[in-house]
N, C-alpha and C. Protein backbone atom coordinates (compact mmCIF):
# COMPACT_ATOMS: atom_id res chain seq x y z
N UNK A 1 0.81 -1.19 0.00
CA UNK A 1 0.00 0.00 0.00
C UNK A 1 0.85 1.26 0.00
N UNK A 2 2.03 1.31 0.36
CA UNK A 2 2.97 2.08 0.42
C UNK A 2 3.17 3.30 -0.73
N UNK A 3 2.87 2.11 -1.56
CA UNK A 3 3.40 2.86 -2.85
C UNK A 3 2.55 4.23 -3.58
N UNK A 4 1.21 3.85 -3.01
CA UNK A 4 0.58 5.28 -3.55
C UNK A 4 0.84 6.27 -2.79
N UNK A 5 1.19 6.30 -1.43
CA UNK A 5 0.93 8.05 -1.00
C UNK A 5 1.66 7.82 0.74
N UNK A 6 2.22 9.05 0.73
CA UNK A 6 3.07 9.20 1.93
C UNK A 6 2.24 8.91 3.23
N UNK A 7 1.23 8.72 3.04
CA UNK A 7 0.37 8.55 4.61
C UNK A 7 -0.49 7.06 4.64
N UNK A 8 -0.07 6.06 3.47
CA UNK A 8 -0.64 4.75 3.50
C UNK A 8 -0.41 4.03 4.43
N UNK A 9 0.38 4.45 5.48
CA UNK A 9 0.40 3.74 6.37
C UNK A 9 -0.75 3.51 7.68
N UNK A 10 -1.07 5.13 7.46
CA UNK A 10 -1.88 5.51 8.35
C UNK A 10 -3.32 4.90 7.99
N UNK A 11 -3.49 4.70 7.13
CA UNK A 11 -4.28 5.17 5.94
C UNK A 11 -4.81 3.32 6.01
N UNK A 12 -3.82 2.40 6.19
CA UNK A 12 -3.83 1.06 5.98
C UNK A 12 -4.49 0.90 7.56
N UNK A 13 -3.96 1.33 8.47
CA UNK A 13 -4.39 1.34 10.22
C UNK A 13 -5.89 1.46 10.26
N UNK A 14 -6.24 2.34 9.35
CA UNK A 14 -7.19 3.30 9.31
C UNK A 14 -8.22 2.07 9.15
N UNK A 15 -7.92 1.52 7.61
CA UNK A 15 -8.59 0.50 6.96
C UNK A 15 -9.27 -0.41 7.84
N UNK A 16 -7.64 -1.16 8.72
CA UNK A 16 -8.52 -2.36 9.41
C UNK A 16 -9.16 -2.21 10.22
N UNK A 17 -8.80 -0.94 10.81
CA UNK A 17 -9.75 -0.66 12.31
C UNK A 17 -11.14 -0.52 12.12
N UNK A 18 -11.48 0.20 10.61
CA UNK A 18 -12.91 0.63 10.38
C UNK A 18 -13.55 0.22 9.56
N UNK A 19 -12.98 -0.91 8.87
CA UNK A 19 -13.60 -1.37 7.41
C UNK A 19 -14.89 -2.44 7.85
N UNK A 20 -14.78 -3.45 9.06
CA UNK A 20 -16.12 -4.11 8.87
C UNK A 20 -17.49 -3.22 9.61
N UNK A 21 -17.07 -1.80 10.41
CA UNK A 21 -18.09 -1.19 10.46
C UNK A 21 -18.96 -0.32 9.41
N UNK A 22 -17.48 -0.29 8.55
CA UNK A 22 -17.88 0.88 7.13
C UNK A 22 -19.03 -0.16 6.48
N UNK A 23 -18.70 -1.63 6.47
CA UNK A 23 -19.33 -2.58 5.32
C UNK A 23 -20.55 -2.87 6.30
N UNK A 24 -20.81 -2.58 7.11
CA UNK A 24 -21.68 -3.13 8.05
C UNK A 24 -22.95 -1.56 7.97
N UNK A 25 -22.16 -0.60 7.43
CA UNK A 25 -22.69 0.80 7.36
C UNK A 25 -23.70 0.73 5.41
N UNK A 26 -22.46 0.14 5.12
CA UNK A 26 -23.00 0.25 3.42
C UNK A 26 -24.38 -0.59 3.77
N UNK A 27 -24.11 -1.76 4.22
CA UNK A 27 -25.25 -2.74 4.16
C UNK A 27 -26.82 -2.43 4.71
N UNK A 28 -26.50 -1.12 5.63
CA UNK A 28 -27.45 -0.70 6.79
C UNK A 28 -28.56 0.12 5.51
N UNK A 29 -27.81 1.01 4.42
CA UNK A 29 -27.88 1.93 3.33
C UNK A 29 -28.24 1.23 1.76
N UNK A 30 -28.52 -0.18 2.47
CA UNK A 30 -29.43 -1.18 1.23
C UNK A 30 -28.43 -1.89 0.01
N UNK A 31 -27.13 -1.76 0.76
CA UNK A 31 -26.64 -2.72 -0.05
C UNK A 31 -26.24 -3.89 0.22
N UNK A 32 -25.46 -4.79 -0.77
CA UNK A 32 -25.60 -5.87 -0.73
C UNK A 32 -23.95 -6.15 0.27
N UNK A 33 -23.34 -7.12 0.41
CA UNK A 33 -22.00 -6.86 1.18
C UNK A 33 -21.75 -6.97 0.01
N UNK A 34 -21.11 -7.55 -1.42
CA UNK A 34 -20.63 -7.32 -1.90
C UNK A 34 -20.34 -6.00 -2.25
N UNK A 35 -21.54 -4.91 -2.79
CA UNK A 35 -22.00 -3.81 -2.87
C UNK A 35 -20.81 -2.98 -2.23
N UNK A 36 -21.26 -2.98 -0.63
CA UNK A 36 -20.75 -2.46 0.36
C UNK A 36 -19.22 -2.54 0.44
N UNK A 37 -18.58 -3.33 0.03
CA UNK A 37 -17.30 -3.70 -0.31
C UNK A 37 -16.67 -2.98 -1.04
N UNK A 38 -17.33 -2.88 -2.26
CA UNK A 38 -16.77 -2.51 -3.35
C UNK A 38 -16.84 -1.11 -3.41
N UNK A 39 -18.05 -0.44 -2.25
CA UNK A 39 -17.85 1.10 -2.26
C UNK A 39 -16.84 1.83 -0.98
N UNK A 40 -16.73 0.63 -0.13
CA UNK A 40 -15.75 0.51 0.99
C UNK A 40 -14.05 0.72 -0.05
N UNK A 41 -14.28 -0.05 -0.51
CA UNK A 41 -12.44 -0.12 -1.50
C UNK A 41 -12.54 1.45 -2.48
N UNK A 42 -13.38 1.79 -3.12
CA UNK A 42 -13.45 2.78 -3.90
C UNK A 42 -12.91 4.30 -3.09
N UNK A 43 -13.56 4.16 -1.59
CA UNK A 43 -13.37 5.32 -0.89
C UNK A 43 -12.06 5.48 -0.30
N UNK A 44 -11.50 4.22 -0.04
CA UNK A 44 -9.85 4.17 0.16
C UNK A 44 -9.40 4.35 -0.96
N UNK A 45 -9.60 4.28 -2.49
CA UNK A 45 -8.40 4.46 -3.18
C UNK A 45 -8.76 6.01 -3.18
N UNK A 46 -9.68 6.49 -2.92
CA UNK A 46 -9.87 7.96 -3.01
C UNK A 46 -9.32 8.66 -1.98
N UNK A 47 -8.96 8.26 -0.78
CA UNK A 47 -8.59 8.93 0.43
C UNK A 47 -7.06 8.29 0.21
N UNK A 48 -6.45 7.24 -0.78
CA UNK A 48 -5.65 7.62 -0.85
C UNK A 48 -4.38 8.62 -1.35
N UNK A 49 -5.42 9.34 -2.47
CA UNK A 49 -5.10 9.80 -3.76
C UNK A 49 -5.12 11.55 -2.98
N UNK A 50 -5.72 11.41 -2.02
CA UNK A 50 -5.46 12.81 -1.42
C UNK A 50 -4.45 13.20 -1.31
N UNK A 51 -4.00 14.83 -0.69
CA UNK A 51 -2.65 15.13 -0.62
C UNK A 51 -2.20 15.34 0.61
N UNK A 52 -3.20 14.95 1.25
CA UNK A 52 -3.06 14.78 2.96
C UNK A 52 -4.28 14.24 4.04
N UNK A 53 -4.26 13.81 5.21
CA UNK A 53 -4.98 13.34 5.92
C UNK A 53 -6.30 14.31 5.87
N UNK A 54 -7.59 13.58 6.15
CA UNK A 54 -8.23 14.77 6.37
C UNK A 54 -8.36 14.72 7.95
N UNK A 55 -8.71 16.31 8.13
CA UNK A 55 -8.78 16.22 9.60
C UNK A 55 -9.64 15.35 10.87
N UNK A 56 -10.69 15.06 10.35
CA UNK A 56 -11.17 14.08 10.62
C UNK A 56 -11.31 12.91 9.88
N UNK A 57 -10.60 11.58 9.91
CA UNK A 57 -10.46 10.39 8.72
C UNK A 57 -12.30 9.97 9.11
N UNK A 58 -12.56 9.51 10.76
CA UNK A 58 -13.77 8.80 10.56
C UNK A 58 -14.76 9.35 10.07
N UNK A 59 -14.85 10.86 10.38
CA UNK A 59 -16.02 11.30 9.69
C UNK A 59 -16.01 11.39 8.13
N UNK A 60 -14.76 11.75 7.59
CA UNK A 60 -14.87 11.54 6.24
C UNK A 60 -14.91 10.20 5.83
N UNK A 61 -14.58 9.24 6.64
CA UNK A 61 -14.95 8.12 5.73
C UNK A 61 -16.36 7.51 5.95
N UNK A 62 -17.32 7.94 7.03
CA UNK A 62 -18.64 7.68 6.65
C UNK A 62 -19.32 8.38 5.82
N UNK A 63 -19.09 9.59 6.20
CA UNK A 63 -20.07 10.33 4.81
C UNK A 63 -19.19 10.15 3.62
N UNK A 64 -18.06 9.91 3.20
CA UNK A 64 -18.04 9.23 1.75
C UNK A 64 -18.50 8.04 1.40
N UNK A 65 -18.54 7.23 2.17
CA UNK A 65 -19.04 4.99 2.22
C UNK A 65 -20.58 6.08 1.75
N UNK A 66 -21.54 6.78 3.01
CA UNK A 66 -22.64 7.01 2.08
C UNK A 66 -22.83 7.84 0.93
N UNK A 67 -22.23 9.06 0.97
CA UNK A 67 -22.07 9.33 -0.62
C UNK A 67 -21.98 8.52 -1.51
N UNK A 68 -21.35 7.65 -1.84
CA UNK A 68 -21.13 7.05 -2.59
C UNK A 68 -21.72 5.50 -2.74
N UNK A 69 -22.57 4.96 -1.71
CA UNK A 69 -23.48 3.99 -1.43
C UNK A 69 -24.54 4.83 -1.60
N UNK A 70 -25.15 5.94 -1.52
CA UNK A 70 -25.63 6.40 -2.18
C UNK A 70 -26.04 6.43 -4.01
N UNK A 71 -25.14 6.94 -4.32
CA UNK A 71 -25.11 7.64 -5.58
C UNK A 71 -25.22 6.13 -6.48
N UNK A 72 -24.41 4.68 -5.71
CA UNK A 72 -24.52 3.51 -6.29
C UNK A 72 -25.99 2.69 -6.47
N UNK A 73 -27.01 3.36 -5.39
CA UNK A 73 -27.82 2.87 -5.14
C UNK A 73 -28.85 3.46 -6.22
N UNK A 74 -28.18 4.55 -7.07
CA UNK A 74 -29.07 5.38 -8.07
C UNK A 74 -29.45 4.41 -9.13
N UNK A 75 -28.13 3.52 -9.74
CA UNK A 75 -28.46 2.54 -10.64
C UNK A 75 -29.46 1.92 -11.25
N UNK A 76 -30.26 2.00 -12.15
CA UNK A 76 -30.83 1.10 -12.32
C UNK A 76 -31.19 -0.71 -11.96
N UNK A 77 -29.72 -1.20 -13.21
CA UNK A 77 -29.76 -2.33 -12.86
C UNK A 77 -29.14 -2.93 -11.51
N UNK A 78 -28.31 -2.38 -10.60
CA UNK A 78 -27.67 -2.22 -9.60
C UNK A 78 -29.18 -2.27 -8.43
N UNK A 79 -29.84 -0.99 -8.84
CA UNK A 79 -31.61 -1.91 -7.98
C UNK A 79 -32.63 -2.96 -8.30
N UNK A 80 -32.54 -3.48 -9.00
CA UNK A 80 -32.92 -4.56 -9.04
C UNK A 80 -31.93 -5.60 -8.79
N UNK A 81 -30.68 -5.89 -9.06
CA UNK A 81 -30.33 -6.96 -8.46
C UNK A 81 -30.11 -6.63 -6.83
N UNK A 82 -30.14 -5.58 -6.61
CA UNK A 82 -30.13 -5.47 -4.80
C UNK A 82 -31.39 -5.55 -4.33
N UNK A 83 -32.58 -5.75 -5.27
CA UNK A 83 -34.03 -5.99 -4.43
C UNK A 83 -34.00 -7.96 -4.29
N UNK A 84 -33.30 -9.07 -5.50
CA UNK A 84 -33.23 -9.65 -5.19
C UNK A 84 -32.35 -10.37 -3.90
N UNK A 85 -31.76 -9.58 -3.74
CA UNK A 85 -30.55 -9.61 -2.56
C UNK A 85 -31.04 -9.47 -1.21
N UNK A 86 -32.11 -8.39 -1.27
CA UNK A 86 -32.59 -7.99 -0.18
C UNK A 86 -33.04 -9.39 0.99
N UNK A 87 -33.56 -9.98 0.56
CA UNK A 87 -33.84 -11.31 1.16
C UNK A 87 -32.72 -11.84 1.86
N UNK A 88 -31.37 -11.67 1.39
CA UNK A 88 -30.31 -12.18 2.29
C UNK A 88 -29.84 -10.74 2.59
N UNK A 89 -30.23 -9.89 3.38
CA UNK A 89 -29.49 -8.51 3.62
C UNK A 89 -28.30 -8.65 4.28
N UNK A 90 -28.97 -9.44 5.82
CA UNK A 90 -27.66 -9.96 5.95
C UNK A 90 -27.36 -11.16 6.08
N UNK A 91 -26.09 -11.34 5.26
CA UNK A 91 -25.68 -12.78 5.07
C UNK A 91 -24.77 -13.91 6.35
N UNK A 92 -25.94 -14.48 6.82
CA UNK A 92 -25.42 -15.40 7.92
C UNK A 92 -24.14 -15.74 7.90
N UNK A 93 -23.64 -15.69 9.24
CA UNK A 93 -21.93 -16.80 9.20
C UNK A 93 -22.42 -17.61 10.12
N UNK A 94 -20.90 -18.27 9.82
CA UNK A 94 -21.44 -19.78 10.34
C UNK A 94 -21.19 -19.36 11.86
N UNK A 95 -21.87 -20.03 12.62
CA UNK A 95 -21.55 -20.25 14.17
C UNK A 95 -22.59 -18.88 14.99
N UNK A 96 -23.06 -18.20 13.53
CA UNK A 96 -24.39 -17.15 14.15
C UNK A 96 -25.21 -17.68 15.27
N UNK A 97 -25.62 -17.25 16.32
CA UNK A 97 -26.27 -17.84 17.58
C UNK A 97 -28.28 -17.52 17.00
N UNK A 98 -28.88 -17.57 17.53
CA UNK A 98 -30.20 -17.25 17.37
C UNK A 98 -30.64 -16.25 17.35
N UNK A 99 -29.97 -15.75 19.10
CA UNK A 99 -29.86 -14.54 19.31
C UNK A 99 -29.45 -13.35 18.34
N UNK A 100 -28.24 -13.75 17.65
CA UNK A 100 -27.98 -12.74 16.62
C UNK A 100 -28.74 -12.76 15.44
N UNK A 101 -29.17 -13.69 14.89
CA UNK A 101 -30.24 -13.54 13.39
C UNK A 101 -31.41 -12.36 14.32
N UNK A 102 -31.85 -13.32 15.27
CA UNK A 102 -33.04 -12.35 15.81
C UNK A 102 -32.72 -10.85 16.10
N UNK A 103 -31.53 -10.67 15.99
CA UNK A 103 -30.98 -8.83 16.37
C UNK A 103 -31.16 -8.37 14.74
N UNK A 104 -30.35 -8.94 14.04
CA UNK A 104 -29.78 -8.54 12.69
C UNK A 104 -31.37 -8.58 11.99
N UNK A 105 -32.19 -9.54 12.02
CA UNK A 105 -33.78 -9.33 11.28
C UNK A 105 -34.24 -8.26 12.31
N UNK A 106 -34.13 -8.29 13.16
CA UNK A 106 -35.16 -6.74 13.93
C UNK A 106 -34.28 -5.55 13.26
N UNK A 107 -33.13 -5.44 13.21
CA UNK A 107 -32.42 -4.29 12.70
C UNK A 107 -32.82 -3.88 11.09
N UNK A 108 -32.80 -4.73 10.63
CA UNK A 108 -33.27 -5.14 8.70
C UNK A 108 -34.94 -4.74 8.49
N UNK A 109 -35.61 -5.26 10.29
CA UNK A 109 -37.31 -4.01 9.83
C UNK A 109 -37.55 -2.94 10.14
N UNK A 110 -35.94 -1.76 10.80
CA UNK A 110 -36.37 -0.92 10.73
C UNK A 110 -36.46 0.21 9.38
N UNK A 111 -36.96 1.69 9.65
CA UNK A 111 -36.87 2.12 8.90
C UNK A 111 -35.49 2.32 8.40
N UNK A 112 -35.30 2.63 7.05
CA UNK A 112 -33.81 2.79 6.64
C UNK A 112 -32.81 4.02 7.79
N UNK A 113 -33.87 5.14 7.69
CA UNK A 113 -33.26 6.12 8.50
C UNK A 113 -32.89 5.96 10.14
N UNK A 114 -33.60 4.79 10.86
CA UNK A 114 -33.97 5.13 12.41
C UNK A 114 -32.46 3.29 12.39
N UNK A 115 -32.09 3.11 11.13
CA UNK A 115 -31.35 1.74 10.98
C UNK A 115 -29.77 2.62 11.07
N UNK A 116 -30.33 3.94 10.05
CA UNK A 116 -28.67 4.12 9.56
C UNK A 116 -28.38 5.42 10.89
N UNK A 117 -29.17 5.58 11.97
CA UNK A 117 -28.94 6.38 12.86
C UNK A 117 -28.16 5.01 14.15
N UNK A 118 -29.12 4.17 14.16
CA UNK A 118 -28.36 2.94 15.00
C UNK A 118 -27.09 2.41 14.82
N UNK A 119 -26.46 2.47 13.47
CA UNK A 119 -25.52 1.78 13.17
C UNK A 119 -24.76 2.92 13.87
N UNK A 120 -24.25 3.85 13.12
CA UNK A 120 -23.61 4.91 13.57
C UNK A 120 -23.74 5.11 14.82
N UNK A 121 -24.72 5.11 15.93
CA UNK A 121 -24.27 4.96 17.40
C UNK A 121 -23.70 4.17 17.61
N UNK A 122 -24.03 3.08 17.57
CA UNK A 122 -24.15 1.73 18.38
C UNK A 122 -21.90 1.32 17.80
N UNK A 123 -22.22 1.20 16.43
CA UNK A 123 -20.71 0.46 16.44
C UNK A 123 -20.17 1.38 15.81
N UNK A 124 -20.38 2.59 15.49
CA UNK A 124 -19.66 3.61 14.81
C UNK A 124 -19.19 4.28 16.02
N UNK A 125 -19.63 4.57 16.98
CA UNK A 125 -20.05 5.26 18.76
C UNK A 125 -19.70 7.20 18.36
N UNK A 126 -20.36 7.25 17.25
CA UNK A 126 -20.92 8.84 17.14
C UNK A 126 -21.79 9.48 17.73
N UNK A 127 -21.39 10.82 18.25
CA UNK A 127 -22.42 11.00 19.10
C UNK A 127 -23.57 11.54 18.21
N UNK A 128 -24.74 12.06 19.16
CA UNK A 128 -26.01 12.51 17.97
C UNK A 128 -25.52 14.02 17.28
N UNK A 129 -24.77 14.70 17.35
CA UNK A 129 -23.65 15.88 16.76
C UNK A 129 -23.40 15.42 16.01
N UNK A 130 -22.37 14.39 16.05
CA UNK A 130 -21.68 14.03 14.80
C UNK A 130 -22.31 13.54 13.67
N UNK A 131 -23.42 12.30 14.15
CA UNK A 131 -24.14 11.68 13.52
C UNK A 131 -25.18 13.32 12.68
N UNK A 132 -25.88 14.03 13.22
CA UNK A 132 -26.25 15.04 12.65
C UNK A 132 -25.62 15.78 11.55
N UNK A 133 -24.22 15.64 11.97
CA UNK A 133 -23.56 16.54 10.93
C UNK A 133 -23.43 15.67 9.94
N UNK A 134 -23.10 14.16 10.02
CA UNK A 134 -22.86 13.49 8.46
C UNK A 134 -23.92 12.97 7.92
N UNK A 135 -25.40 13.10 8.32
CA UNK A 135 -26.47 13.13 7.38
C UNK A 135 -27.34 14.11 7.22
N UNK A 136 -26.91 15.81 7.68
CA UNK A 136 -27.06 16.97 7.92
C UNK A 136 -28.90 16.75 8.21
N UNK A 137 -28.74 16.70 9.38
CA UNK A 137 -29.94 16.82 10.07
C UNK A 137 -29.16 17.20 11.10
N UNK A 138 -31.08 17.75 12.07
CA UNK A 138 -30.14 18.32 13.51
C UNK A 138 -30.06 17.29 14.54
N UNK A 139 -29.29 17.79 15.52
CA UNK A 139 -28.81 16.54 16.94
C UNK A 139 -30.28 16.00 17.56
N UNK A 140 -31.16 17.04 18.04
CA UNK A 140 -32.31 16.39 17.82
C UNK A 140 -33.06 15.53 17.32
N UNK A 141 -33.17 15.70 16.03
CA UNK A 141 -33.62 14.81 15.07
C UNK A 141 -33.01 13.18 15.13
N UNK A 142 -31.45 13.46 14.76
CA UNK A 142 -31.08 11.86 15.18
C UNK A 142 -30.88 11.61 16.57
N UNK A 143 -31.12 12.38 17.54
CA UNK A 143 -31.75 11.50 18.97
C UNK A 143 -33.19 10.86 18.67
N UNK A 144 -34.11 11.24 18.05
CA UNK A 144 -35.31 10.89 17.89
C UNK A 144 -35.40 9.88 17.07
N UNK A 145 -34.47 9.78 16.20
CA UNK A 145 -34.49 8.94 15.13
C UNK A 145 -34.06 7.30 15.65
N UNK A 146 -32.81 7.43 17.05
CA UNK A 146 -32.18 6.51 17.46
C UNK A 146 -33.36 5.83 18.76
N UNK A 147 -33.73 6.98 19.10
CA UNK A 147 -34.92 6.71 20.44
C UNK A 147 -35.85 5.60 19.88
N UNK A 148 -36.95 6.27 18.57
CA UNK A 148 -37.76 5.17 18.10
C UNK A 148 -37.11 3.96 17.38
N UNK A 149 -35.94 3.79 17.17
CA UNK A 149 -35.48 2.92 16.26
C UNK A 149 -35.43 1.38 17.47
N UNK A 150 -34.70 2.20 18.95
CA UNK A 150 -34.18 1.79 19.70
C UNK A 150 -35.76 0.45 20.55
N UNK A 151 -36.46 1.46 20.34
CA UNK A 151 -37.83 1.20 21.43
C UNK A 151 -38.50 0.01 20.40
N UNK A 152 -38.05 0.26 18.86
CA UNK A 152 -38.93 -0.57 17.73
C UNK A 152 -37.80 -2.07 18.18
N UNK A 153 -36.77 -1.69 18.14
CA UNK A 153 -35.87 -2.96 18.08
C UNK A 153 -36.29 -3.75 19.56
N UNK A 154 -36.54 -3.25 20.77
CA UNK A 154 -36.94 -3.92 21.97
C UNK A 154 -38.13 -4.74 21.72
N UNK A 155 -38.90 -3.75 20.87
CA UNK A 155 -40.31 -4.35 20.69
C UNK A 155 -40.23 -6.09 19.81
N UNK A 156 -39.35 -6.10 18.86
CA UNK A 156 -39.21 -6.84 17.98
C UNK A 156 -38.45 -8.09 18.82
N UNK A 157 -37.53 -7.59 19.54
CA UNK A 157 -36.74 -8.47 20.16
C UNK A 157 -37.77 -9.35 21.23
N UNK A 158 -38.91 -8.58 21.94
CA UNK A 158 -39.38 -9.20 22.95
C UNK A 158 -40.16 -10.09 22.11
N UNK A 159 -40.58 -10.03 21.16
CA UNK A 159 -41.93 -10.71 20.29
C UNK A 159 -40.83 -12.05 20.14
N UNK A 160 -39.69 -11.78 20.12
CA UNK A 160 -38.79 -13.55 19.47
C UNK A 160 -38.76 -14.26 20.90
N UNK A 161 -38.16 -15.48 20.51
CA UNK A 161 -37.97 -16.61 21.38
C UNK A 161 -37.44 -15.40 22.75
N UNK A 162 -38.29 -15.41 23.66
CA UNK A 162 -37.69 -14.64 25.02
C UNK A 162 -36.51 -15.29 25.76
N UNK A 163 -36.26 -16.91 26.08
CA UNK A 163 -35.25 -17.34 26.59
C UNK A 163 -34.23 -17.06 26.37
N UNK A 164 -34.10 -17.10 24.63
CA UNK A 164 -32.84 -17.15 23.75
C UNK A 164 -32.40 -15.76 23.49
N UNK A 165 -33.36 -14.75 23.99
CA UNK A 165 -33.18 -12.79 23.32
C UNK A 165 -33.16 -11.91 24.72
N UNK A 166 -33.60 -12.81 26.06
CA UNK A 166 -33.70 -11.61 27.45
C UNK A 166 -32.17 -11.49 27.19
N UNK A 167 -31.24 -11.97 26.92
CA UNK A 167 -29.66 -11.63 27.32
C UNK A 167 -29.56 -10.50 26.59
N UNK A 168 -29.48 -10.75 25.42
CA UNK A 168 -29.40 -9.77 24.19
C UNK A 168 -30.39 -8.43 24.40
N UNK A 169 -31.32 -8.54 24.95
CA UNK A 169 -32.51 -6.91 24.98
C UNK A 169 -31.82 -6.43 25.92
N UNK A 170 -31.11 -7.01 27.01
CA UNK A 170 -31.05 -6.20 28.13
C UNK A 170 -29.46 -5.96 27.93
N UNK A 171 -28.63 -6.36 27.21
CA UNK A 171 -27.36 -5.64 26.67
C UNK A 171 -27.59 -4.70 25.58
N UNK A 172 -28.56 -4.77 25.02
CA UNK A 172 -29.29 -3.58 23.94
C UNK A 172 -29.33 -2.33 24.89
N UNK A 173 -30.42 -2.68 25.87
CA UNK A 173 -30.81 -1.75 26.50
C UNK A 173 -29.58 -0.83 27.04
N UNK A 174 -28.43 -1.26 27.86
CA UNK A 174 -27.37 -1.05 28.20
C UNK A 174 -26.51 -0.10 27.97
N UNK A 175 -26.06 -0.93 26.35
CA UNK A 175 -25.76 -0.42 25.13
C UNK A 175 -26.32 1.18 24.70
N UNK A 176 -27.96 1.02 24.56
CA UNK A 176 -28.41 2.13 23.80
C UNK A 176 -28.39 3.68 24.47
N UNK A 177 -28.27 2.90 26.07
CA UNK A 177 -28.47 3.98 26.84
C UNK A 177 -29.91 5.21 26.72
N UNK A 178 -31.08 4.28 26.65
CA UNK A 178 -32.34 4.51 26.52
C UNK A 178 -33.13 3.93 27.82
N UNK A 179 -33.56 4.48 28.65
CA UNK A 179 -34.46 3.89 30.00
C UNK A 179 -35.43 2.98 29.14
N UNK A 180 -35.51 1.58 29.53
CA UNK A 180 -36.96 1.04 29.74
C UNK A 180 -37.77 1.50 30.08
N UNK A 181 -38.63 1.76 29.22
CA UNK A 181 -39.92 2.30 29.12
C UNK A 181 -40.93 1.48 30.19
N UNK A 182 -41.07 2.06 31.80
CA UNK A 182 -42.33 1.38 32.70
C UNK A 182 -43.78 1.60 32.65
């Protein structure tokens, strides 16, 4: 990686630390992982081609993954083969517990927006500022957006197998830093 640009090093650090949240971000934004991949690699050869760091790498590299998971999603034929895809949004690994399909399908019915506000908290750990500023809405708004997303995902979670999901709701809950609703 060296060879393109005086800061690939950084730049490579950068990669591994953030790339399965970036692809985990594309996927949230209706693509496929392949999809997500391929707009994940596009935005590194672009941040490598720069002439210097930007001042913030994470924020520029989410709002470019969606810019540009975006603009991919304009496609024609690119939407239709991602509506057949949709059915595997996300694609199981092996040794997946129950618990996790049942997180990952409650996450997959929310709305796109109250999905791509969760991701970005939860494993991106942006606050609602930041998150505001890279889908230019206000801090408000994506608190509200994360609140109902948060309360829809409990709801979904309690409706599954309860034995196999009380662990998982109540590390959600934890996690989201949202009071249970009495």
């Amino acid at each position: 990686m060296s060879d393109f640009s005086p800061h690939a090093g950084w730049c490579e650090a950068l990669y591994e630390d953030s790339a399965p949240r970036l692809v985990l971000y594309g996927r949230s934004l209706g693509l496929s992982h392949a999809e997500a991949e391929d707009v994940l690699h596009e935005v590194f050869t672009a941040l490598l081609s720069l002439p210097e760091r930007p001042e913030k790498p994470g924020h520029y590299l989410v709002r470019a993954v969606r810019n540009r998971a975006l603009n991919f999603r304009r496609s024609l034929f690119r939407r239709i083969a991602r509506e057949f895809e949709s059915a595997r949004w996300f694609e199981p690994q092996t040794g997946e517990s129950p618990s996790e399909r049942a997180a990952l399908r409650c996450l997959q019915e929310l709305p796109a927006e109250q999905r791509e506000v969760i991701v970005l908290k939860i494993w991106h750990e942006h606050t609602f500022e930041e998150i505001a500023s890279i889908l230019d809405l206000s801090p408000n708004t994506a608190a509200g957006r994360y609140r109902y997303g948060i309360r829809k995902l409990r709801t979904c979670l309690r409706e599954s197998e309860p034995s196999e999901l009380h662990e998982l709701e109540r590390s959600l809950g934890n996690a989201a830093g949202v009071p249970d609703p009495a």
